[in-house]
Protein backbone atom coordinates (compact mmCIF):
# COMPACT_ATOMS: atom_id res chain seq x y z
CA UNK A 1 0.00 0.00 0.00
CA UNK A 2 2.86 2.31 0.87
CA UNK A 3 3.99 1.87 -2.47
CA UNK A 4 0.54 3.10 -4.47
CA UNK A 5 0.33 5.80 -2.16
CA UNK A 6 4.20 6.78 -2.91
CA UNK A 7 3.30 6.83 -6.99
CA UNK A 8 0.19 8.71 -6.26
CA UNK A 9 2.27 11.43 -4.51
CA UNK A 10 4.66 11.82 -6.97
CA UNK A 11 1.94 11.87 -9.65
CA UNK A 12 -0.01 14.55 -8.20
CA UNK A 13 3.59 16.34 -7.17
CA UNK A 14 3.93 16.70 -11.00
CA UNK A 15 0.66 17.30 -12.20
CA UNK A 16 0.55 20.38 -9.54
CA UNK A 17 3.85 21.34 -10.98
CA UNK A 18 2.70 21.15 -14.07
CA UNK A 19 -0.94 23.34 -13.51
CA UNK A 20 0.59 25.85 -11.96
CA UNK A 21 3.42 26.47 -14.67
CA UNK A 22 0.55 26.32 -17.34
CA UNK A 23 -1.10 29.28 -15.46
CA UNK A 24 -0.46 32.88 -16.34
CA UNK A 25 0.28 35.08 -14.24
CA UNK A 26 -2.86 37.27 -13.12
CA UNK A 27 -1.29 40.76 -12.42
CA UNK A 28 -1.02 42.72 -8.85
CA UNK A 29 2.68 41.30 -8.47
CA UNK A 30 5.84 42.79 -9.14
CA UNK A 31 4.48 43.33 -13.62
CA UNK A 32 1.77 45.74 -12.33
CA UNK A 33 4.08 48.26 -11.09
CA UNK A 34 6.13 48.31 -14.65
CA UNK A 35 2.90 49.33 -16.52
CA UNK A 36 0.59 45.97 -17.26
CA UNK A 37 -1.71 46.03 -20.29
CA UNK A 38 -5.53 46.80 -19.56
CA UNK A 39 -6.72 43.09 -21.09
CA UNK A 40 -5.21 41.32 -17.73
CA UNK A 41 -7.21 43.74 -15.60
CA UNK A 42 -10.46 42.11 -16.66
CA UNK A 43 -11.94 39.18 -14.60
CA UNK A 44 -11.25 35.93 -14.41
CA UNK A 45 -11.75 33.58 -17.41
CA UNK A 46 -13.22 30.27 -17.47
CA UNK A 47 -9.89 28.67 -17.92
CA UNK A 48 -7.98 30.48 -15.33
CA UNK A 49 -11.26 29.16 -13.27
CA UNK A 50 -10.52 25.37 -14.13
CA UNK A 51 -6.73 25.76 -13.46
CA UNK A 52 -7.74 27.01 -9.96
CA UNK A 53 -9.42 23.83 -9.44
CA UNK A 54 -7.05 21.82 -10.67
CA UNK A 55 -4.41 23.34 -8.26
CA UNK A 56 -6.10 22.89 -5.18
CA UNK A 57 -7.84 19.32 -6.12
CA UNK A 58 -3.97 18.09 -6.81
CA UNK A 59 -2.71 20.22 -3.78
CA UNK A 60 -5.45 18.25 -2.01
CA UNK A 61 -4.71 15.22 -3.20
CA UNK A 62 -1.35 15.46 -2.15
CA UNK A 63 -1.65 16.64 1.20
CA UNK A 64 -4.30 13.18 1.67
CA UNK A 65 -2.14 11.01 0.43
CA UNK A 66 1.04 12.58 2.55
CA UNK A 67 -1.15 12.17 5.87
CA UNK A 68 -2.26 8.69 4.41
CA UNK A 69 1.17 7.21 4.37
CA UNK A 70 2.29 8.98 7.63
CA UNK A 71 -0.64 7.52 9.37
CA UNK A 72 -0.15 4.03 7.82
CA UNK A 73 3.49 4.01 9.21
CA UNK A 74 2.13 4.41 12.54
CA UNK A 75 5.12 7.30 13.31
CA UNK A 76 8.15 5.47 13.32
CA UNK A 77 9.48 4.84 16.97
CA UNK A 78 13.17 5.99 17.85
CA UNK A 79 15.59 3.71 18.44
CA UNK A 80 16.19 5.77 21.69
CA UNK A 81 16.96 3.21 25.21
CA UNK A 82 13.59 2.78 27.09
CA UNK A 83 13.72 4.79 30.68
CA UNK A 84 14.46 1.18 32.50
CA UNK A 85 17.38 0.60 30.50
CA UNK A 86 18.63 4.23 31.13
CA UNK A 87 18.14 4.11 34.79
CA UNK A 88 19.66 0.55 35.01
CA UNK A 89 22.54 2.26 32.67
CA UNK A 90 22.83 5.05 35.37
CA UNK A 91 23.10 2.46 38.52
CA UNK A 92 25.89 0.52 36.73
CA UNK A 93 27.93 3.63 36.15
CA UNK A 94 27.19 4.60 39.82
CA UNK A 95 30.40 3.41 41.40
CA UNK A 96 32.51 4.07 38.87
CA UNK A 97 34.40 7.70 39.51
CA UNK A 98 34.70 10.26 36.90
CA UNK A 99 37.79 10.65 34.95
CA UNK A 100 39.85 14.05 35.15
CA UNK A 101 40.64 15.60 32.01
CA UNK A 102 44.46 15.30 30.81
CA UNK A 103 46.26 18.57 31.32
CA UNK A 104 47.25 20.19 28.24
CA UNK A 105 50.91 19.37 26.64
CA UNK A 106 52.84 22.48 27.63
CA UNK A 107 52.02 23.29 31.24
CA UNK A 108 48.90 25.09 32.22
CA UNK A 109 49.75 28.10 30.33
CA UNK A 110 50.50 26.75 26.82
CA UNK A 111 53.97 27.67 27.45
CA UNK A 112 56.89 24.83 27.12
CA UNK A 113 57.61 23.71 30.76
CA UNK A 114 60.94 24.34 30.62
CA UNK A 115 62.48 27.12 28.39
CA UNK A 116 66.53 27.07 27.69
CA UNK A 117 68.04 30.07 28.68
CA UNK A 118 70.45 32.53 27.64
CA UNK A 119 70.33 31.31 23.73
C-alpha cells in the first residue's frame, strides 16, 4: 500500500507542478508596477477558473495522500533506550568515579615547561 500511495504522490507532485506552470500570471505582483496592459485587468476567465481547481484538487490530493502514508506508518518509533534501560545504565555507572581531564601538553599556560636560557 505504501507503495501506491508513494506513486500517487509523486503523480499529483507533477501534475501540480505542471498546472501551476501552465497558469499565467494574473497581475497585482511585481508586472503591475512596470505598466501591465488593460486586457489582464479584466476578470477571471473560465480557464484560469478550471486551473484554480485543478491546483487545489492536486494540492489536495497530495496533502491526503502525505497524511495517508504517515498515518499508515504508525510514526516510526526511535531507536532511543527505554527509561528502564537508562536508569539501570545510570546504577551501573554509579560506582565508577569520573575521569579528570588530561592537562594540556605544555604546562597550564601553553607555554613549554621548561624554556633554555640565555640562547
Amino acid at each position: 500500500m505504501n507503495g501506491i500511495l508513494s506513486i500517487l504522490i509523486i503523480i499529483s507532485a507533477l501534475l501540480l507542478v505542471l498546472v501551476v506552470l501552465v497558469q499565467s500570471p494574473k497581475g497585482g505582483g511585481l508586472g503591475s508596477s512596470f505598466g501591465s496592459t488593460p486586457n489582464m485587468m479584466g476578470g477571471v476567465r473560465r480557464t484560469t477558473e478550471f486551473l484554480d481547481k485543478l491546483t487545489w484538487g492536486f494540492a489536495g490530493a497530495l496533502l491526503v495522500c502525505v497524511l495517508l502514508i504517515n498515518m499508515m506508518q504508525g510514526g516510526n518509533k526511535s531507536e532511543a533506550l527505554p527509561e528502564s534501560a537508562v536508569n539501570e545504565q545510570i546504577d551501573a555507572n554509579a560506582g565508577v568515579p569520573a575521569q579528570q581531564p588530561a592537562p594540556a601538553a605544555g604546562g597550564a599556560a601553553g607555554m613549554p615547561e621548561s624554556a633554555p636560557a640565555g640562547e
